[in-house]
N, C-alpha and C. Protein backbone atom coordinates (compact mmCIF):
# COMPACT_ATOMS: atom_id res chain seq x y z
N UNK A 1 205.47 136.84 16.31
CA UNK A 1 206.12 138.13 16.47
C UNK A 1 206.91 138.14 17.77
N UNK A 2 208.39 138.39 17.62
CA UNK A 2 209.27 138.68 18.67
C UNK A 2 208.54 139.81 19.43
N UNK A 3 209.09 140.05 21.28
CA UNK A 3 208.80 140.98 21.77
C UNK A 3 209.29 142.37 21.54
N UNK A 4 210.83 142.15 20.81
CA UNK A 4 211.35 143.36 20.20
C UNK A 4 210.19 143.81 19.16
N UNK A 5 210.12 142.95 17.58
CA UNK A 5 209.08 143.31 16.54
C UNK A 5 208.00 144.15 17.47
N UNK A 6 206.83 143.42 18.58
CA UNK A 6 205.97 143.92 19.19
C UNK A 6 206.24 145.62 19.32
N UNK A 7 207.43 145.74 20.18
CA UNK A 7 207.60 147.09 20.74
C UNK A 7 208.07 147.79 19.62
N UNK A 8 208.40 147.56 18.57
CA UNK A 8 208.65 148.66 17.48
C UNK A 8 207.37 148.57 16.78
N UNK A 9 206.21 147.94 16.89
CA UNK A 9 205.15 148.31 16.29
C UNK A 9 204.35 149.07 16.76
N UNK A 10 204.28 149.44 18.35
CA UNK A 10 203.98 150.23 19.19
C UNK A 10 204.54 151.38 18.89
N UNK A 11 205.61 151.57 18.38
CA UNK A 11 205.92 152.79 18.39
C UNK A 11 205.94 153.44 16.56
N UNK A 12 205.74 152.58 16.20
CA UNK A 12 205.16 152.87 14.97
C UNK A 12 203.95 153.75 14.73
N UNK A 13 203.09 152.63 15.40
CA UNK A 13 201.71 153.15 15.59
C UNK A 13 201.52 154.26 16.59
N UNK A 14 202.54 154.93 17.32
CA UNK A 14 202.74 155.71 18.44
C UNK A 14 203.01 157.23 17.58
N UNK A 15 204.03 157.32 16.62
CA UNK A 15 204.90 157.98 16.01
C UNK A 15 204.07 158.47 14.91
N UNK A 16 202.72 157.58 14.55
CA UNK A 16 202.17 157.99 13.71
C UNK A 16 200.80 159.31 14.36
N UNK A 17 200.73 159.34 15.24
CA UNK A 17 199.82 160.43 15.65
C UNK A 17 201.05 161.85 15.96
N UNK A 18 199.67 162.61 16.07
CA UNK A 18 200.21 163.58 16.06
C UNK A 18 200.69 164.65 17.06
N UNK A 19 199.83 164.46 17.65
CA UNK A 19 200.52 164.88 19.59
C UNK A 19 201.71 163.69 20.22
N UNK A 20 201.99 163.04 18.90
CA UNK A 20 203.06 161.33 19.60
C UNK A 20 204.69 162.15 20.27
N UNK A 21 205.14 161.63 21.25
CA UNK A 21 206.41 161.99 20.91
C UNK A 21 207.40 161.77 20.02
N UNK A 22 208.51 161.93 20.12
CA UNK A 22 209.51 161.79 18.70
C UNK A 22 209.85 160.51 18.91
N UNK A 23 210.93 160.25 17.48
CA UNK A 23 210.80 158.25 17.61
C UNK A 23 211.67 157.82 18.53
N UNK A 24 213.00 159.60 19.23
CA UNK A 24 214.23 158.95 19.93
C UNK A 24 213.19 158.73 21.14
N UNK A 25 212.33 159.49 21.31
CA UNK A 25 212.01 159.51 23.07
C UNK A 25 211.00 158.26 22.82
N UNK A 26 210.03 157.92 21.83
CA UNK A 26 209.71 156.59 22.10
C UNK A 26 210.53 155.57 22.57
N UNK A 27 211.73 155.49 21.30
CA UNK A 27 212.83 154.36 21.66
C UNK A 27 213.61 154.41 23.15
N UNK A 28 213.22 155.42 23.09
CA UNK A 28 214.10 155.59 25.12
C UNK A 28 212.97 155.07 25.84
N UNK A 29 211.78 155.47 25.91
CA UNK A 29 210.39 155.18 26.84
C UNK A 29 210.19 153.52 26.62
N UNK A 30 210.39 152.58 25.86
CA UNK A 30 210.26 151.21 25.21
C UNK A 30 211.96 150.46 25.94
N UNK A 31 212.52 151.36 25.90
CA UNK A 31 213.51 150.95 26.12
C UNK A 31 214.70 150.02 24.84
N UNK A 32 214.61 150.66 23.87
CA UNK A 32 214.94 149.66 22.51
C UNK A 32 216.20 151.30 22.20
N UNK A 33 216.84 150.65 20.79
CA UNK A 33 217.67 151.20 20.36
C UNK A 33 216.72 151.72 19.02
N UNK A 34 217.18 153.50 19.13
CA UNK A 34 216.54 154.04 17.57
C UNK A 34 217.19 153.46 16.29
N UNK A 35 218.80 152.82 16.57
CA UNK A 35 219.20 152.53 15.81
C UNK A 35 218.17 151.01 14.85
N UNK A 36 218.16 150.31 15.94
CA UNK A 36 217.08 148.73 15.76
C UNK A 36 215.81 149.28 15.54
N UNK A 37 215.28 150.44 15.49
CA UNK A 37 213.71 150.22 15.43
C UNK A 37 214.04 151.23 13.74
N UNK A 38 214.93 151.30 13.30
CA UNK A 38 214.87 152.24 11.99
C UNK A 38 215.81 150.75 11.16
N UNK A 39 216.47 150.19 11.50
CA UNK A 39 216.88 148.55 10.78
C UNK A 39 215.21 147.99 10.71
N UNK A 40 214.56 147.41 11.82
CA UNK A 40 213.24 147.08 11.85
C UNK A 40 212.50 147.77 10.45
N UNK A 41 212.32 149.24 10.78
CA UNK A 41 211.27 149.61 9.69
C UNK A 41 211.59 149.87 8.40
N UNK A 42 213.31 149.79 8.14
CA UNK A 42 213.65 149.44 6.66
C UNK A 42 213.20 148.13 6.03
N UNK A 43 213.20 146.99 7.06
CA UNK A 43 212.90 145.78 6.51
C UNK A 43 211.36 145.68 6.32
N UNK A 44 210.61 146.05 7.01
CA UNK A 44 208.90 145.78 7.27
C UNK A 44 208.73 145.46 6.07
N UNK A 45 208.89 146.32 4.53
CA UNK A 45 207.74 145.86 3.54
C UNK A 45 208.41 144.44 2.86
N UNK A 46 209.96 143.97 3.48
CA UNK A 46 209.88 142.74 2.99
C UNK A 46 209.36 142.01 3.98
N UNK A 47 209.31 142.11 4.74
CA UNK A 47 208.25 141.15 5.80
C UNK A 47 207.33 140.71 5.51
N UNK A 48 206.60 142.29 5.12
CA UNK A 48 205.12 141.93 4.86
C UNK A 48 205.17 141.32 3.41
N UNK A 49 205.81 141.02 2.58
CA UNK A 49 205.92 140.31 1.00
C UNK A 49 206.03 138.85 1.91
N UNK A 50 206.89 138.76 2.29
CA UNK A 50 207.42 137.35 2.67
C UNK A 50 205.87 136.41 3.85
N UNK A 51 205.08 137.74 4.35
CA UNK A 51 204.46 136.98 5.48
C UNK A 51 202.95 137.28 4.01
N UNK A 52 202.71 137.63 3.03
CA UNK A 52 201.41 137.69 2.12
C UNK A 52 202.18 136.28 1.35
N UNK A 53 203.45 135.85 1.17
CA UNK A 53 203.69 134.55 0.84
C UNK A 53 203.06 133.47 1.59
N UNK A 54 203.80 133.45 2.38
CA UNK A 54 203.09 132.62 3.57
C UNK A 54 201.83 132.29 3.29
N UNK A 55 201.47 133.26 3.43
CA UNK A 55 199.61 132.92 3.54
C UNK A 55 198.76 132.42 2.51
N UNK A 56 199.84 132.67 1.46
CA UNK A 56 199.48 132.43 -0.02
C UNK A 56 199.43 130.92 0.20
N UNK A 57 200.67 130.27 0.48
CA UNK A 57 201.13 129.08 0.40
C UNK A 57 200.43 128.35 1.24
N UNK A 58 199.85 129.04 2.47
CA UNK A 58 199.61 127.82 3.63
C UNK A 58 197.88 127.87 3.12
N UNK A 59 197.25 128.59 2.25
CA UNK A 59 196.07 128.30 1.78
C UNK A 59 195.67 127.57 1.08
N UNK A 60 197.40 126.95 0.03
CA UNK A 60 197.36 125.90 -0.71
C UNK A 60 197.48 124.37 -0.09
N UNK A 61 197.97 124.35 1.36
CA UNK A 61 198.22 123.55 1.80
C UNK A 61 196.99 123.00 2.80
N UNK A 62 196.41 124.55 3.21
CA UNK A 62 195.60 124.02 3.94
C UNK A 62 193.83 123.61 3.02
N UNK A 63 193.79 124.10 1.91
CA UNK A 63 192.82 123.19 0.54
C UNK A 63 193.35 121.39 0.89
N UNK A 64 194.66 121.62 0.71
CA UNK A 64 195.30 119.97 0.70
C UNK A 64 194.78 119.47 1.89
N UNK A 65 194.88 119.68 2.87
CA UNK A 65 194.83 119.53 4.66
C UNK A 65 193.66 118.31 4.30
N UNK A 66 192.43 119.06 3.89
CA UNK A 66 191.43 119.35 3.94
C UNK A 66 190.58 118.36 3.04
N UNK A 67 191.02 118.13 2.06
CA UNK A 67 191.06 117.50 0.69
C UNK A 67 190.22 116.48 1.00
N UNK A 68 188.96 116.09 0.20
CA UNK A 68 188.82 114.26 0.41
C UNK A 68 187.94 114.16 1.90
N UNK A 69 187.84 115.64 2.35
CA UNK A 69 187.13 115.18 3.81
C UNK A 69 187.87 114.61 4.91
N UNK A 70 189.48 114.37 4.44
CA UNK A 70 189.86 113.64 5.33
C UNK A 70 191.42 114.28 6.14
N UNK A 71 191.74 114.94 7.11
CA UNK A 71 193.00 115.56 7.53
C UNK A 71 194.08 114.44 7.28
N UNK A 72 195.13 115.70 6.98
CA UNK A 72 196.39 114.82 6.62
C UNK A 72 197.12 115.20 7.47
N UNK A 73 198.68 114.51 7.12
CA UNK A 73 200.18 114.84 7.38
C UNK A 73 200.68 115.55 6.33
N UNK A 74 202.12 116.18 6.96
CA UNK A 74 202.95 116.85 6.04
C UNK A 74 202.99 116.07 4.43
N UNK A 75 203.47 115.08 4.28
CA UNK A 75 203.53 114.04 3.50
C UNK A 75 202.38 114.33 2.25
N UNK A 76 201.25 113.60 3.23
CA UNK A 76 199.95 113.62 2.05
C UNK A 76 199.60 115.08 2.08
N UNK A 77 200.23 116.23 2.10
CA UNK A 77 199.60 117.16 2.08
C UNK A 77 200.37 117.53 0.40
N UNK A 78 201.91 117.31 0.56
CA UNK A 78 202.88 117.23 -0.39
C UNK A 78 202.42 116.44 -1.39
N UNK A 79 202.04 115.21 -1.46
CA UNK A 79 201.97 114.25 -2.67
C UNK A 79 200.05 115.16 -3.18
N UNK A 80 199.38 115.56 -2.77
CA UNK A 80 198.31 116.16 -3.12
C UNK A 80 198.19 117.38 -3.53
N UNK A 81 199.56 117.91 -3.25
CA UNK A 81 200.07 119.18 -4.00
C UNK A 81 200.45 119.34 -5.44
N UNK A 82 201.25 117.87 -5.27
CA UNK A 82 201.92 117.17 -6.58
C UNK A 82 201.05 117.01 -7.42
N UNK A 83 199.99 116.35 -7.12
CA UNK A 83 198.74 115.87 -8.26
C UNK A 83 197.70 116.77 -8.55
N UNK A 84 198.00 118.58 -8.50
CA UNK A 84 197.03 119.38 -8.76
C UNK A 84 197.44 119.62 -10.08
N UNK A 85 196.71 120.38 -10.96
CA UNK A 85 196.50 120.64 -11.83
C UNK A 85 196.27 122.43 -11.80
N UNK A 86 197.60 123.10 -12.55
CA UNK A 86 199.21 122.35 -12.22
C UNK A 86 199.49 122.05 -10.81
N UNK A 87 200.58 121.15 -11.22
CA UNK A 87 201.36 120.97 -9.82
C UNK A 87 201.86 121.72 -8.95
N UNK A 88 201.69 121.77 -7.92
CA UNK A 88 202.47 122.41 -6.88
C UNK A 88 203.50 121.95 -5.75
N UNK A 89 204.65 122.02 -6.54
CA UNK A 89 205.97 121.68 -5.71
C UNK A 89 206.30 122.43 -4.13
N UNK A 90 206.38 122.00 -3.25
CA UNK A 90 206.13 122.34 -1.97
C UNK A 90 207.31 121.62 -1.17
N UNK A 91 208.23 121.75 -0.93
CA UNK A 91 209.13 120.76 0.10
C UNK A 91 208.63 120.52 1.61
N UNK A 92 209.02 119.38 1.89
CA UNK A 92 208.31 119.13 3.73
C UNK A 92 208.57 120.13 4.69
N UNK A 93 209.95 120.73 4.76
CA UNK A 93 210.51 121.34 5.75
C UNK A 93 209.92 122.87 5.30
N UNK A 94 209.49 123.21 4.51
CA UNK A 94 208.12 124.52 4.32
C UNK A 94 206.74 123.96 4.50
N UNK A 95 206.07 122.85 4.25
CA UNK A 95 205.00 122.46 4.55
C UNK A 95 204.83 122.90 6.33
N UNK A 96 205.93 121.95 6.77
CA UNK A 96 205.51 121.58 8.65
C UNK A 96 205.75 123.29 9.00
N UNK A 97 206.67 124.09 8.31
CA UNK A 97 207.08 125.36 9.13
C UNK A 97 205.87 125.92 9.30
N UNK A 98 205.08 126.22 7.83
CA UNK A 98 203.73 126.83 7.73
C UNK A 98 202.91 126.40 8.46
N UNK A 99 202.71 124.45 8.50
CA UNK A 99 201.68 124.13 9.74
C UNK A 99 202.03 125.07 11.02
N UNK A 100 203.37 124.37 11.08
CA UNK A 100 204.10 125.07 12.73
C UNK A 100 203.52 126.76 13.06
N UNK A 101 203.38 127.09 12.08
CA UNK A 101 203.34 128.48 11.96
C UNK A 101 201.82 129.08 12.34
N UNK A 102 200.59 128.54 11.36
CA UNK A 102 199.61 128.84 11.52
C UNK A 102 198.98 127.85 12.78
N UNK A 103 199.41 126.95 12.64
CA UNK A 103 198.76 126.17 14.48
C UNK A 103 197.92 125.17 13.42
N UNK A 104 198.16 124.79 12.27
CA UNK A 104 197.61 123.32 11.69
C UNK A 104 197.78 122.20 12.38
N UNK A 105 197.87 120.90 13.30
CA UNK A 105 198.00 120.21 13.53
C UNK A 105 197.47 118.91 13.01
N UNK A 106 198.76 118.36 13.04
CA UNK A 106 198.83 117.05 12.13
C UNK A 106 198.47 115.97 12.83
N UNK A 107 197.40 115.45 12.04
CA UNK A 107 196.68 114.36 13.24
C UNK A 107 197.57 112.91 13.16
N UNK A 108 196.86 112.24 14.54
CA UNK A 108 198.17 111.77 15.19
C UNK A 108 197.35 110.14 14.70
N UNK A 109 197.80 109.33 14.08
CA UNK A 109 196.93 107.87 13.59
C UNK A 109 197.08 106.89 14.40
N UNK A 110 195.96 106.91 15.01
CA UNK A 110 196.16 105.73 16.53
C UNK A 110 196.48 104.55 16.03
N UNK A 111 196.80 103.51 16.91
CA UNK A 111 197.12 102.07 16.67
C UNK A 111 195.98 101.40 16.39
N UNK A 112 195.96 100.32 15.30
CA UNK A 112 194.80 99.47 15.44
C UNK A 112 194.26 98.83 16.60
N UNK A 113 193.38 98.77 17.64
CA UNK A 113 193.38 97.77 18.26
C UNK A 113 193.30 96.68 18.21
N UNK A 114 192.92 95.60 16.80
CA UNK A 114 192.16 94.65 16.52
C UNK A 114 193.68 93.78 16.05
N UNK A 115 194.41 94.70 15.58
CA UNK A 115 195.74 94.26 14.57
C UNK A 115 196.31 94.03 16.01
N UNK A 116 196.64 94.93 17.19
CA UNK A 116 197.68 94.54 18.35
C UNK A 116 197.33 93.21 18.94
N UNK A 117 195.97 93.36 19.00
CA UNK A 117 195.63 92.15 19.75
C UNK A 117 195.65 90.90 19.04
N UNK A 118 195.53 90.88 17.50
CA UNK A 118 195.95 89.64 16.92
C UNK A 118 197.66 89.30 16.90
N UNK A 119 198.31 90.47 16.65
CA UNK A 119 199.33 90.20 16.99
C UNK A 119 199.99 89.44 19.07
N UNK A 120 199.49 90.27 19.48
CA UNK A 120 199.74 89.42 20.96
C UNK A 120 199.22 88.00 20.99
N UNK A 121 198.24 87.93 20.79
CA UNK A 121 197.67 86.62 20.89
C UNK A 121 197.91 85.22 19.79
N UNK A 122 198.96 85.62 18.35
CA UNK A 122 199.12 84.92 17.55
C UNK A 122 199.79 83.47 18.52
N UNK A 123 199.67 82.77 18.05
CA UNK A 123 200.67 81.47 18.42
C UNK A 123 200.28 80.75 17.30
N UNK A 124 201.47 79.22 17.65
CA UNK A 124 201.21 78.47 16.65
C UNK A 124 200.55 76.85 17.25
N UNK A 125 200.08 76.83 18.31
CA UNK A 125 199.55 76.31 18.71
C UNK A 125 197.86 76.42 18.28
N UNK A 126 197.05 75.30 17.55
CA UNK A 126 195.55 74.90 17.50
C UNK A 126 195.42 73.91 18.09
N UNK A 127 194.41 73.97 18.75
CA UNK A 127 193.91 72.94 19.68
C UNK A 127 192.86 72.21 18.67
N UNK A 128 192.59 70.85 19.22
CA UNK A 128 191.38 70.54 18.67
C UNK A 128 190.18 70.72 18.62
N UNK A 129 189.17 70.79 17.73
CA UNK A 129 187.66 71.61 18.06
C UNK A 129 187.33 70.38 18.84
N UNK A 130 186.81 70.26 20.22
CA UNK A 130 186.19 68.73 20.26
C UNK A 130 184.97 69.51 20.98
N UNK A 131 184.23 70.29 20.99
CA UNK A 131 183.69 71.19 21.16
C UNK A 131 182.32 71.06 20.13
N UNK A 132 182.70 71.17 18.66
CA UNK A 132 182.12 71.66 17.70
C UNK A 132 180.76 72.56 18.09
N UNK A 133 181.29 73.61 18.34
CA UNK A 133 180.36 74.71 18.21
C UNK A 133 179.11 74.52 19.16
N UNK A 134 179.44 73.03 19.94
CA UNK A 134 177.72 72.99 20.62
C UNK A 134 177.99 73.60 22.43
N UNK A 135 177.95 74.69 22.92
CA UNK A 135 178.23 75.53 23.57
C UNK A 135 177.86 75.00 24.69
N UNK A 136 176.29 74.26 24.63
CA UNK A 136 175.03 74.75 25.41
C UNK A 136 174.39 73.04 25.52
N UNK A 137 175.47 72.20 25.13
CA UNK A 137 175.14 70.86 25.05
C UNK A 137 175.47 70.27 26.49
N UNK A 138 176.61 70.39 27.27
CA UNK A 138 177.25 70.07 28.13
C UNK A 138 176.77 70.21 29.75
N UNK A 139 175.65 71.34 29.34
CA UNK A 139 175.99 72.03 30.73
C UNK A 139 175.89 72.91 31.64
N UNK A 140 175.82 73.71 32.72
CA UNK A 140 176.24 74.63 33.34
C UNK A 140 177.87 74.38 33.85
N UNK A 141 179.02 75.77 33.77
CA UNK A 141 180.00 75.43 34.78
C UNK A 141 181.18 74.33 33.87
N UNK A 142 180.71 74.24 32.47
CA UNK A 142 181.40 72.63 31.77
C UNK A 142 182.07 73.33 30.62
N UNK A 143 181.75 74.38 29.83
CA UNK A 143 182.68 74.70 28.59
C UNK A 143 182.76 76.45 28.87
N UNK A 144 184.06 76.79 29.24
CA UNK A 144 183.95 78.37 29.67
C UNK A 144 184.53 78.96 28.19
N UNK A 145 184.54 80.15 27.88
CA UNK A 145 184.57 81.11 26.68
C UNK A 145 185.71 81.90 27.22
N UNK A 146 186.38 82.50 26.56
CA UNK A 146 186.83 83.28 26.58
C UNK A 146 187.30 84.71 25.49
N UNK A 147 187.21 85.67 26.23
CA UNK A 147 187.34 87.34 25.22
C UNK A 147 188.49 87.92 25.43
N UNK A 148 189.06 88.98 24.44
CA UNK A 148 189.62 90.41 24.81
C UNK A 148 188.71 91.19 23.37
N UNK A 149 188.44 91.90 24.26
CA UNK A 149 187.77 93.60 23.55
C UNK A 149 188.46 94.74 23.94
N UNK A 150 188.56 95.64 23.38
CA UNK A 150 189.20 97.15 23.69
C UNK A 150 187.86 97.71 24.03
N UNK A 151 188.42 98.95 24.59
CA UNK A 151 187.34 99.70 24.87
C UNK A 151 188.18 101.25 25.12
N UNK A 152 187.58 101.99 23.94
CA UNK A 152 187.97 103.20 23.59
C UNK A 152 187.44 104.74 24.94
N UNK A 153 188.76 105.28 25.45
CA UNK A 153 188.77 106.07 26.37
C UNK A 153 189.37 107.02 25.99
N UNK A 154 189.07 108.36 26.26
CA UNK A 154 190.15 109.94 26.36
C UNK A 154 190.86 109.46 25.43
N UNK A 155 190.57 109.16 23.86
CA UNK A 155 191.60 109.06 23.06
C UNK A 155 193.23 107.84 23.27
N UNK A 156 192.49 106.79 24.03
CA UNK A 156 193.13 105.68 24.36
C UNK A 156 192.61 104.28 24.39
N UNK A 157 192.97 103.39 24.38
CA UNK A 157 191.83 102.25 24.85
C UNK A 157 192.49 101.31 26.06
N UNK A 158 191.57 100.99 26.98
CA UNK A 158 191.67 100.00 27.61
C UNK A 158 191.37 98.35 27.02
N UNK A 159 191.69 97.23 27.53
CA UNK A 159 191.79 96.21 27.18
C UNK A 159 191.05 95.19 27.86
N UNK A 160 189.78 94.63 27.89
CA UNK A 160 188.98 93.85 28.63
C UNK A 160 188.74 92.42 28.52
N UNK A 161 189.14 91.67 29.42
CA UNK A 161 189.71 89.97 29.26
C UNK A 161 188.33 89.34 30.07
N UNK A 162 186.99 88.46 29.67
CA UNK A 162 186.44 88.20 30.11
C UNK A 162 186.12 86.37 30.12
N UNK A 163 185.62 85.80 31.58
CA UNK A 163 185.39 83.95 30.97
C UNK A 163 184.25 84.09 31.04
N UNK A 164 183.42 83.53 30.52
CA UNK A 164 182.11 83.22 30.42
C UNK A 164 181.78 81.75 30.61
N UNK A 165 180.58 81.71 31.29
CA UNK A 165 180.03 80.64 30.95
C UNK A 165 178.92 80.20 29.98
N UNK A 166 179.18 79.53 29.06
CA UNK A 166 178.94 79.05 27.65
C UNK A 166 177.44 78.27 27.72
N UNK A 167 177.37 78.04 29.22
CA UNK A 167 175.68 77.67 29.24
C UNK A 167 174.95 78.50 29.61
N UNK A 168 175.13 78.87 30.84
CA UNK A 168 174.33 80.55 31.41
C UNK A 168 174.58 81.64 31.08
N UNK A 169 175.81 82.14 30.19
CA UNK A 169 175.74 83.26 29.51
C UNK A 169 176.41 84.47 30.84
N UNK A 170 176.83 83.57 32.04
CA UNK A 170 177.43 84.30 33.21
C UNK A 170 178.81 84.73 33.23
N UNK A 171 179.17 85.92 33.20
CA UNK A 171 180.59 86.53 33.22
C UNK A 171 180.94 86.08 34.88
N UNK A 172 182.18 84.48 34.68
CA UNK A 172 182.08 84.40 36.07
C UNK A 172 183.87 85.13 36.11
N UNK A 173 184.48 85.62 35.09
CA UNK A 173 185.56 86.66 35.80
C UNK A 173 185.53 87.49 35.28
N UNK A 174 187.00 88.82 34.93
CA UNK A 174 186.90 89.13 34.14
C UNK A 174 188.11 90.40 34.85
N UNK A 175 188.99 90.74 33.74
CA UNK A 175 190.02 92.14 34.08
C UNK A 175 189.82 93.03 33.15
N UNK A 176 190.48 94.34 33.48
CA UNK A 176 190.91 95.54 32.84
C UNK A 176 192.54 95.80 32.91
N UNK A 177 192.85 96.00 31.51
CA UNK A 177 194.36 96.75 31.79
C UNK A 177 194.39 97.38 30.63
N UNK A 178 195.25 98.37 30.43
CA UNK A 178 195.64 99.15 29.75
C UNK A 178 196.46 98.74 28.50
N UNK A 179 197.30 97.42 28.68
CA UNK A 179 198.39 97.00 27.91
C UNK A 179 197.54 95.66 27.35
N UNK A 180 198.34 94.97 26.70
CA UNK A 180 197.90 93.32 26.16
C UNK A 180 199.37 92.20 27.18
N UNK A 181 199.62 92.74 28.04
CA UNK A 181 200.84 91.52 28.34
C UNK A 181 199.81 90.44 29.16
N UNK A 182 200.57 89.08 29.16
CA UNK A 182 200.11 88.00 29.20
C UNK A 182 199.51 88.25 30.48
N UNK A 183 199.88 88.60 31.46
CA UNK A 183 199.53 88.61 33.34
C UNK A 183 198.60 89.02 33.31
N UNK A 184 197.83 89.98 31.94
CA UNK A 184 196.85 90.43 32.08
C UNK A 184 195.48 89.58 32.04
N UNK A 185 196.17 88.06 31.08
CA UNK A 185 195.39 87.49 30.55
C UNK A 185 195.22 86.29 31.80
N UNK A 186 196.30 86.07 32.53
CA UNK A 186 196.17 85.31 33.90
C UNK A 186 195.51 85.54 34.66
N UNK A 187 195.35 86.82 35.03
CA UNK A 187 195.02 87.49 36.10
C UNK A 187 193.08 87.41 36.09
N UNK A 188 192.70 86.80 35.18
CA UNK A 188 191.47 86.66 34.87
C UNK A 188 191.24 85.56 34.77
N UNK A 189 192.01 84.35 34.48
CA UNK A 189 192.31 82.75 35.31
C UNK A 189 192.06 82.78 36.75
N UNK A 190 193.26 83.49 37.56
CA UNK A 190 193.43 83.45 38.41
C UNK A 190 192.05 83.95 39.37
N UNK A 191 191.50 85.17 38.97
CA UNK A 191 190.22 85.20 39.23
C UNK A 191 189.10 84.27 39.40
N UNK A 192 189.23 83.99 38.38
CA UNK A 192 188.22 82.55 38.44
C UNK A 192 188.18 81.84 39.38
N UNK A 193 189.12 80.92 39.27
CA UNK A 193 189.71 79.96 40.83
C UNK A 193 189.38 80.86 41.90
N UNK A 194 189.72 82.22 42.71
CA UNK A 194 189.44 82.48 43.65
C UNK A 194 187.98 82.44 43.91
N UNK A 195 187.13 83.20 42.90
CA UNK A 195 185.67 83.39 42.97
C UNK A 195 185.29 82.28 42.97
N UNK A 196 185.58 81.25 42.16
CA UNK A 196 184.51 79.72 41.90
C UNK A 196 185.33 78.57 42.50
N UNK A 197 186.60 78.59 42.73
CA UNK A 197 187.49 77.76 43.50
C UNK A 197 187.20 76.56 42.51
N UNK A 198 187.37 76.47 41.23
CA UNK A 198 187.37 75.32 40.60
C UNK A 198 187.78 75.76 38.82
N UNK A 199 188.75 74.42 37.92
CA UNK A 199 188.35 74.46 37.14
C UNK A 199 187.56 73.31 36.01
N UNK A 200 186.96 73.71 35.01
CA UNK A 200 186.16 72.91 34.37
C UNK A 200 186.89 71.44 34.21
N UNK A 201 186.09 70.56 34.28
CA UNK A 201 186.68 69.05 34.29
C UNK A 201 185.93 68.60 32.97
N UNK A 202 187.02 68.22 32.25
CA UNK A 202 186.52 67.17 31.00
C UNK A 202 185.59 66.17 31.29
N UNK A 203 184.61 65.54 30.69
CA UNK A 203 183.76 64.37 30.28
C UNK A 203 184.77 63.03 30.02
């Protein structure tokens, strides 16, 4: 509701008692034109048709919202409209107005973390296993591990790069960053060397 609408409803509801003053001296006291507040109250009962639409409609949408247990978008709110029985034809640009309207908010579908980080880390480089899986054969200090894990914050995630050692089970580095760029993944090399001043030497 505009602040004009507001102040002609005030004086609606003003005009309707009976000790009220008259509607010119309201419209003078509000400061509005009698002419605009009698345009205003010719239109009201299509308002109110057009705003019992509304509500009609955004109850159908918001059943859809809702649907399946699971919140939607404009989109799947539309194609779930489509598949009722009967159908209900709904265009997007009335769907979002009505969200816009009643304060529905359309949830926002975070990024995979698991998919970014395979993507950053793809190459086409395999090394050889010469390793085979025996971790704990070698050593202390002789076969280091390495991680990235996310770690979910305030509706964000951070990104955690750790080396391990593969005999003692000792996190001897390890960073935090926000992003997946490579420096992030150095910078936890580079750690290493400072803390242990060495790296692992082949057999």
């Amino acid at each position: 509701m505009t602040k004009t609408s507001a102040i002609f409803e005030l004086i609606l509801q003003a005009s309707q008692k009976s000790d009220s003053l008259s509607i010119a001296e309201l419209c003078r006291l509000y400061g509005v034109s009698r002419s605009g507040y009698y345009r205003w109250l010719a239109a009201r009962p299509e308002r109110e048709r057009k705003e019992a639409s509304d509500r009609r409609d955004f109850d159908l949408i918001l059943a859809a919202y809702t649907a399946h247990h699971r919140h939607k978008g404009a989109r799947s709110i539309q194609m779930v409209l489509l598949h009722q029985n009967p159908p209900v034809e709904m265009n997007l640009k009335k769907i979002r107005r009505l969200m816009h309207k009643f304060n529905l908010v359309c949830p926002v579908r975070q990024a995979n973390p698991y998919r970014r980080m395979a993507k950053a880390l793809r190459t086409s480089n395999v090394a050889k296993n010469l390793v085979k899986r025996q971790f704990e054969a070698y050593g202390p200090r002789r076969i280091l591990l390495t991680d990235i894990t996310y770690i979910p914050y305030d509706g964000k995630f951070a990104y955690l790069s750790t080396i391990l050692d593969a005999y003692t089970k000792q996190i001897l580095a390890w960073q935090v960053s926000s992003s997946l760029e490579v420096d992030f993944v150095l910078a936890t090399v580079r750690q290493l060397l400072e803390k242990h001043g060495y790296w692992p030497v082949n057999r």
